[in-house]
PDB file of N, CA and C in Angstrom:
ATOM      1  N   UNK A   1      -6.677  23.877  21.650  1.00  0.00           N
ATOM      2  CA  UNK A   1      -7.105  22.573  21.188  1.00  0.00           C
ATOM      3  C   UNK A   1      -6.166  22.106  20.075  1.00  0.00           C
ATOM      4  N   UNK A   2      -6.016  21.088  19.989  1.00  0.00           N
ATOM      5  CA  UNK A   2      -4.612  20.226  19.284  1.00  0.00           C
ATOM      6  C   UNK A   2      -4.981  19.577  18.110  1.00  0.00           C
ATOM      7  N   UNK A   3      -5.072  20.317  17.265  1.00  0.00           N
ATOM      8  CA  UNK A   3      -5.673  19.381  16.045  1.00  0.00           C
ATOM      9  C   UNK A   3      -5.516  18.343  15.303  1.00  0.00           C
ATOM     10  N   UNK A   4      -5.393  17.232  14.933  1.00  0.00           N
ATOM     11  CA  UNK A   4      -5.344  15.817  14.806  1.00  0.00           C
ATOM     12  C   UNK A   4      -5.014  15.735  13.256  1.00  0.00           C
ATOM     13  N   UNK A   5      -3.833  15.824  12.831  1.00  0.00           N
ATOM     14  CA  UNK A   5      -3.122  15.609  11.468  1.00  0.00           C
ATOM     15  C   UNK A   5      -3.793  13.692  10.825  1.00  0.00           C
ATOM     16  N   UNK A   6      -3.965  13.914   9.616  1.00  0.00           N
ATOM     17  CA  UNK A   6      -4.003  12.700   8.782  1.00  0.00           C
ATOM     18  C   UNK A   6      -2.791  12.058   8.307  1.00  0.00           C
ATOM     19  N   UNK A   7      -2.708  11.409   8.373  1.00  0.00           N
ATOM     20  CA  UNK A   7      -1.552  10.820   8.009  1.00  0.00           C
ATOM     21  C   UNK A   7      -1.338   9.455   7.185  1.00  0.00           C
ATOM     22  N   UNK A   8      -0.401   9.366   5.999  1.00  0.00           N
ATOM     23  CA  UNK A   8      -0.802   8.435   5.274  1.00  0.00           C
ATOM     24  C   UNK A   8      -0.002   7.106   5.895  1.00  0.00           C
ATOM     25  N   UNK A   9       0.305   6.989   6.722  1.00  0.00           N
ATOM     26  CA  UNK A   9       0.549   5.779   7.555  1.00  0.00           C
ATOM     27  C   UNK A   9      -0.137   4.986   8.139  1.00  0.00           C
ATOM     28  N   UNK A  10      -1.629   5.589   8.165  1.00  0.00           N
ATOM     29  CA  UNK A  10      -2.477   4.986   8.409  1.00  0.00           C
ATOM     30  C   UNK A  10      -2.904   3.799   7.142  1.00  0.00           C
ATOM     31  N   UNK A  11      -2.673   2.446   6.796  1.00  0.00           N
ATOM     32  CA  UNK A  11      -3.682   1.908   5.944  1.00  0.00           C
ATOM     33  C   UNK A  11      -4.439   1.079   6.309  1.00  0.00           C
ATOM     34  N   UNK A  12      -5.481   1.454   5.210  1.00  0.00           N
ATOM     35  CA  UNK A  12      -6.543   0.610   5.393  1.00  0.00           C
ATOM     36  C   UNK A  12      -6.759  -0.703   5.919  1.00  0.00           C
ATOM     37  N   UNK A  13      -7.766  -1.375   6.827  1.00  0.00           N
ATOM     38  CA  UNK A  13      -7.148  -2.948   7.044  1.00  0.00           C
ATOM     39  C   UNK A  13      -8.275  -3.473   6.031  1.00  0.00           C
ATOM     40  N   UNK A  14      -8.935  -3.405   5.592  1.00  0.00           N
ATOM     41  CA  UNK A  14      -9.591  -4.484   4.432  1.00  0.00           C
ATOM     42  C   UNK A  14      -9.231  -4.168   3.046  1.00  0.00           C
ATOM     43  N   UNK A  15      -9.274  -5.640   2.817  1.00  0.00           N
ATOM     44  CA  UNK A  15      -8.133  -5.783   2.026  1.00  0.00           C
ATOM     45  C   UNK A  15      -8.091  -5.190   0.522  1.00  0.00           C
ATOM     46  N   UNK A  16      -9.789  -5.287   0.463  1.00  0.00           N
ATOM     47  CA  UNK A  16      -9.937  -4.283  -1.170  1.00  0.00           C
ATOM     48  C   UNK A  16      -9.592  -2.522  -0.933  1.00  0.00           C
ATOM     49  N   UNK A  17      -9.977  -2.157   0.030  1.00  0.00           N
ATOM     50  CA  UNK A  17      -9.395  -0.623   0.181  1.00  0.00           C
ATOM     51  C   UNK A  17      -7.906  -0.471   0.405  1.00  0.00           C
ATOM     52  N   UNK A  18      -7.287  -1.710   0.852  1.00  0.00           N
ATOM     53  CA  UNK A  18      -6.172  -1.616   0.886  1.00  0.00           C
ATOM     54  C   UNK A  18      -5.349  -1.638  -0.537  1.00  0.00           C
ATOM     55  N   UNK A  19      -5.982  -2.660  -1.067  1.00  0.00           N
ATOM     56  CA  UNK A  19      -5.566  -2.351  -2.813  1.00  0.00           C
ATOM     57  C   UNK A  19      -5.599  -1.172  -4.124  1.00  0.00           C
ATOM     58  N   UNK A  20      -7.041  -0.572  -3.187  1.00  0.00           N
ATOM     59  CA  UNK A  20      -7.225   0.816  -3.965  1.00  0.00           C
ATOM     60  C   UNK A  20      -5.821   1.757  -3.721  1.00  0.00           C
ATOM     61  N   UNK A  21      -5.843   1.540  -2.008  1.00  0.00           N
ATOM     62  CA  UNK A  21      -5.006   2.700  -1.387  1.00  0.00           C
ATOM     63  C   UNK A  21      -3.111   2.624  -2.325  1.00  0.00           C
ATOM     64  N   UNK A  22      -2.762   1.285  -1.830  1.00  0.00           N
ATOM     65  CA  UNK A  22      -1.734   0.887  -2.308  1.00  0.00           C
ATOM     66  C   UNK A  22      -1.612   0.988  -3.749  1.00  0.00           C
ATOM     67  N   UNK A  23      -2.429   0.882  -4.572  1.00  0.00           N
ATOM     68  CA  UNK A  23      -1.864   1.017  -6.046  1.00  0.00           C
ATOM     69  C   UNK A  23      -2.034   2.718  -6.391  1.00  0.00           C
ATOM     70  N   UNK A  24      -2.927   3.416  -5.622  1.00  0.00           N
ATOM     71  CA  UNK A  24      -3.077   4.486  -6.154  1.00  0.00           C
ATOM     72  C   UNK A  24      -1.344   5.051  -5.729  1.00  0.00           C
ATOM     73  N   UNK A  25      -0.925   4.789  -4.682  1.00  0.00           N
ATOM     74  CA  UNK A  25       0.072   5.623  -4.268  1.00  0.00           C
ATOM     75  C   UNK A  25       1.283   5.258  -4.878  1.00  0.00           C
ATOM     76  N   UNK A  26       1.371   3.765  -5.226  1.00  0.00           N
ATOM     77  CA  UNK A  26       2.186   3.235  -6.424  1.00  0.00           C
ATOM     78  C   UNK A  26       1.912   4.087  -7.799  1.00  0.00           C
ATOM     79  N   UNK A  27       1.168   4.087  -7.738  1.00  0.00           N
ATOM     80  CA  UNK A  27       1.127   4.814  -9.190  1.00  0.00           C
ATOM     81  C   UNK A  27       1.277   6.606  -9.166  1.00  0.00           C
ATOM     82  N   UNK A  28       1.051   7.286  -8.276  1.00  0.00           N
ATOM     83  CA  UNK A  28       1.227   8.442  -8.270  1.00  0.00           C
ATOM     84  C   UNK A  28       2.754   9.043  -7.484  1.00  0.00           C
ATOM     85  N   UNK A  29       3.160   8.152  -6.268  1.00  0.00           N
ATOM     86  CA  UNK A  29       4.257   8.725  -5.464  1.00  0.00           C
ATOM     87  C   UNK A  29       5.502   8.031  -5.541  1.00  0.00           C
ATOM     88  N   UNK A  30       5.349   6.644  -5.861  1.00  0.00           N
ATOM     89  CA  UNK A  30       6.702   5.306  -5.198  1.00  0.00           C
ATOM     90  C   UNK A  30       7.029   4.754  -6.977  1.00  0.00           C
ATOM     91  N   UNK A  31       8.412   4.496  -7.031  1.00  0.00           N
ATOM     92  CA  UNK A  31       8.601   3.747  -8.216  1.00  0.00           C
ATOM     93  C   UNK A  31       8.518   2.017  -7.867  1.00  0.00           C
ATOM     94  N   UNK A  32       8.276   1.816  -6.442  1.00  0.00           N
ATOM     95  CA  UNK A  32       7.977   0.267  -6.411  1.00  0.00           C
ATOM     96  C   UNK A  32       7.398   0.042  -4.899  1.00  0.00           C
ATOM     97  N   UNK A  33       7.052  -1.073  -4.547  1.00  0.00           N
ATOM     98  CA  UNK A  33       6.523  -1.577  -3.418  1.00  0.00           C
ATOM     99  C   UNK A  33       7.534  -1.088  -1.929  1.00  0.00           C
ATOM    100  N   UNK A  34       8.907  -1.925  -2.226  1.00  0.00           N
ATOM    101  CA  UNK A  34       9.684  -1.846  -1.521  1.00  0.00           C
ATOM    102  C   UNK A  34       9.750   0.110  -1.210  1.00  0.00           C
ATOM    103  N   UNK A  35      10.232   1.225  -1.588  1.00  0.00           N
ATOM    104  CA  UNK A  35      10.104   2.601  -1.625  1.00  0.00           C
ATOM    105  C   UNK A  35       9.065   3.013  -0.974  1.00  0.00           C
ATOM    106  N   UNK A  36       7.925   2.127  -0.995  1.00  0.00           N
ATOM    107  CA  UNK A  36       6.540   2.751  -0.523  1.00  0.00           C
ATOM    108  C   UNK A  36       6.863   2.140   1.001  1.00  0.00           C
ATOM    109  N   UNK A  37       7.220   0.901   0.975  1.00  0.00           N
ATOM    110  CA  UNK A  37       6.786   0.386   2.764  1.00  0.00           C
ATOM    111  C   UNK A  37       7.665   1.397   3.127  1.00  0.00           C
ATOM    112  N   UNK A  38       9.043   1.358   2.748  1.00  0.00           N
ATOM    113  CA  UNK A  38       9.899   2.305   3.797  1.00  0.00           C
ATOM    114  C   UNK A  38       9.388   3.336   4.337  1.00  0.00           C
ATOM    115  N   UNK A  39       8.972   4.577   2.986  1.00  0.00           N
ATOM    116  CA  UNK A  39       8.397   5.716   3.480  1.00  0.00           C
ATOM    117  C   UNK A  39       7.520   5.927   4.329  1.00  0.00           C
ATOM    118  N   UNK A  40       6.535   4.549   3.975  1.00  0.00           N
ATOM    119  CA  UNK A  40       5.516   4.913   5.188  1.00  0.00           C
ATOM    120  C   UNK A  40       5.223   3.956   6.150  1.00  0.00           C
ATOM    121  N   UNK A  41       6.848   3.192   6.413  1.00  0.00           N
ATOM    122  CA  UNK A  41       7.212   2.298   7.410  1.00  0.00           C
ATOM    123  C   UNK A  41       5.930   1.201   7.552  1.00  0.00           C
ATOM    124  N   UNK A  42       5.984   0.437   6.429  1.00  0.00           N
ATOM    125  CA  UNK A  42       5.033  -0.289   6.281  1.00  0.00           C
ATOM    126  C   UNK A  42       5.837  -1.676   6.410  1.00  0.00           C
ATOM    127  N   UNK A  43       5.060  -2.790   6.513  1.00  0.00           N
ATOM    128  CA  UNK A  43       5.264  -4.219   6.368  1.00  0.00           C
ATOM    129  C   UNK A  43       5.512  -4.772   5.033  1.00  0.00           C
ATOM    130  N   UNK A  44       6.330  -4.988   4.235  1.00  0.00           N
ATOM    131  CA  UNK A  44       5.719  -5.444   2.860  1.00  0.00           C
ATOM    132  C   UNK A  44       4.707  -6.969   2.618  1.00  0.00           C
ATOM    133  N   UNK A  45       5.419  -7.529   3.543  1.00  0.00           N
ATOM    134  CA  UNK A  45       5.355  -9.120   3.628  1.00  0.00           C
ATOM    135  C   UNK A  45       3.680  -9.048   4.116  1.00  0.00           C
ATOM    136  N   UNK A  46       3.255  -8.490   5.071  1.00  0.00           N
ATOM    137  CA  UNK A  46       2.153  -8.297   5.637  1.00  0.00           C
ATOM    138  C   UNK A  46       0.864  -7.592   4.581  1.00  0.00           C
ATOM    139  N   UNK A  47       1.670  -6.452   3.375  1.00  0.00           N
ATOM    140  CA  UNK A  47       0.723  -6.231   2.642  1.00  0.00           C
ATOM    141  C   UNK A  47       0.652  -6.817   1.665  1.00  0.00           C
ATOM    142  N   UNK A  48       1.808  -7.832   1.051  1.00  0.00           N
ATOM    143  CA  UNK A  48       1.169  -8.871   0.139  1.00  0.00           C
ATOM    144  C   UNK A  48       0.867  -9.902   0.241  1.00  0.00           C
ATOM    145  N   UNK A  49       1.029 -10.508   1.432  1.00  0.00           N
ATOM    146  CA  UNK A  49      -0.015 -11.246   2.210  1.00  0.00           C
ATOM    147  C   UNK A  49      -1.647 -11.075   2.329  1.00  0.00           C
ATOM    148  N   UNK A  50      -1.975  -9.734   2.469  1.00  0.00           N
ATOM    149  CA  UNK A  50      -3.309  -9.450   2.847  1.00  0.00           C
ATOM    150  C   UNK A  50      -3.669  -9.217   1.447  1.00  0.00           C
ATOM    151  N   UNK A  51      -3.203  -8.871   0.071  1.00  0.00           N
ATOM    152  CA  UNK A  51      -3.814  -8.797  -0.510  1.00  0.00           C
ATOM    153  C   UNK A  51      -3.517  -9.931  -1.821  1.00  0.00           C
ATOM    154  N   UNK A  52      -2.763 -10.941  -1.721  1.00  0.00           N
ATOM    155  CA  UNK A  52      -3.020 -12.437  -2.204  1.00  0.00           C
ATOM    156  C   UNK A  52      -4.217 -12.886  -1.466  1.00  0.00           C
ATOM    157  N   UNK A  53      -4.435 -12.671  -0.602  1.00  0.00           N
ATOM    158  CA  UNK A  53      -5.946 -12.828   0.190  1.00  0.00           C
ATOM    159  C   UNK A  53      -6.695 -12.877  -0.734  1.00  0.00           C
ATOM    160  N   UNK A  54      -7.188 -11.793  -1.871  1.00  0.00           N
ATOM    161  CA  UNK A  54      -8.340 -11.335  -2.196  1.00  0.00           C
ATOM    162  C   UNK A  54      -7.640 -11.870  -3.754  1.00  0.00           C
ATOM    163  N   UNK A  55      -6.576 -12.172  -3.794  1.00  0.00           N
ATOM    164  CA  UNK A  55      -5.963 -12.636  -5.470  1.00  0.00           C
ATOM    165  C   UNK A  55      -4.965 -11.500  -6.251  1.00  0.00           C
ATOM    166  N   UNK A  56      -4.483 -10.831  -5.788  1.00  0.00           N
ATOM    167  CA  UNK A  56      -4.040  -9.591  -6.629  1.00  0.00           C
ATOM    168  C   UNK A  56      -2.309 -10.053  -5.809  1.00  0.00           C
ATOM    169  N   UNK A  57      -1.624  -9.894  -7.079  1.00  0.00           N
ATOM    170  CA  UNK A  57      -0.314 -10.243  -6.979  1.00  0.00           C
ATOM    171  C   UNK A  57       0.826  -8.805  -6.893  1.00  0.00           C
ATOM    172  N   UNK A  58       1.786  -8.697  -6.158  1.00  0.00           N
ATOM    173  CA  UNK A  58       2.762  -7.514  -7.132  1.00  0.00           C
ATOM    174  C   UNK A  58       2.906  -7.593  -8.458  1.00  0.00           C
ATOM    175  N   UNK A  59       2.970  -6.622  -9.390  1.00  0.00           N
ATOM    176  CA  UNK A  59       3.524  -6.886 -10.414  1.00  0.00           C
ATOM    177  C   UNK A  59       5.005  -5.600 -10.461  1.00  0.00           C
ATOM    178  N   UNK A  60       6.089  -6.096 -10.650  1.00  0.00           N
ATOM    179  CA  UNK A  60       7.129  -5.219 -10.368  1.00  0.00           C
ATOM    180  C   UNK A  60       7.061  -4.799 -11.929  1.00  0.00           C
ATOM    181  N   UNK A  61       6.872  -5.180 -12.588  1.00  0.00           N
ATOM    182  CA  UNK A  61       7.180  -4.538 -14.677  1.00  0.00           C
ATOM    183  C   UNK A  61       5.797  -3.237 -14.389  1.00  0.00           C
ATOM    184  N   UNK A  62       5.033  -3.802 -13.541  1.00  0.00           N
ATOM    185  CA  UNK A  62       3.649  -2.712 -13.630  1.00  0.00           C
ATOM    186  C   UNK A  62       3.638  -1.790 -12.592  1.00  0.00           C
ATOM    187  N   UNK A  63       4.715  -2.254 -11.337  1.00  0.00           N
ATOM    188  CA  UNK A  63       4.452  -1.567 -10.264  1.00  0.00           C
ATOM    189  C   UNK A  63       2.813  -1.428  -9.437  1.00  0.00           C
ATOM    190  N   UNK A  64       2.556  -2.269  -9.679  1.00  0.00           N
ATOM    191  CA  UNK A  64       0.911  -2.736  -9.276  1.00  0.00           C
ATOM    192  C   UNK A  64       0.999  -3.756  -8.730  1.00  0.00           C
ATOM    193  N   UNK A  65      -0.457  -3.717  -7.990  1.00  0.00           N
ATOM    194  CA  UNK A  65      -1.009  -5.202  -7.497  1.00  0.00           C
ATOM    195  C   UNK A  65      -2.190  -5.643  -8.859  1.00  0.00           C
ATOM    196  N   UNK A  66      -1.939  -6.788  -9.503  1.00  0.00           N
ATOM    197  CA  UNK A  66      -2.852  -6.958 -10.550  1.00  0.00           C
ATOM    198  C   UNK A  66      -3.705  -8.360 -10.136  1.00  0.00           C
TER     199      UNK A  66
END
């Protein structure tokens, strides 16, 4: 039986867990947005899109969505 790895490529699609997810990993793994989509072959445009949705901006001096 083939056991089914997690993987952090998976993110969240709503948009406040997506903000948790994304800043936590900004803040613990990536020195910026751009570093993070690559690694985990993400959209950037698509995730600050979805989360101007809810009001939270990049901040590149903070490396956050604020």
């Amino acid at each position: 039986m083939k056991v089914m790895e997690r993987t952090d490529k998976m993110m969240p699609k709503d948009p406040v867990m997506l903000l948790s997810y994304v800043n936590l990993k900004l803040r613990d793994f990536y020195n910026n947005l751009d570093a993070l989509c690559e690694e985990l072959d993400a959209d950037r445009s698509e995730i600050v899109e979805k989360l101007a949705g809810i009001d939270y901006h990049y901040d590149e001096e903070k490396n956050q969505f604020v």
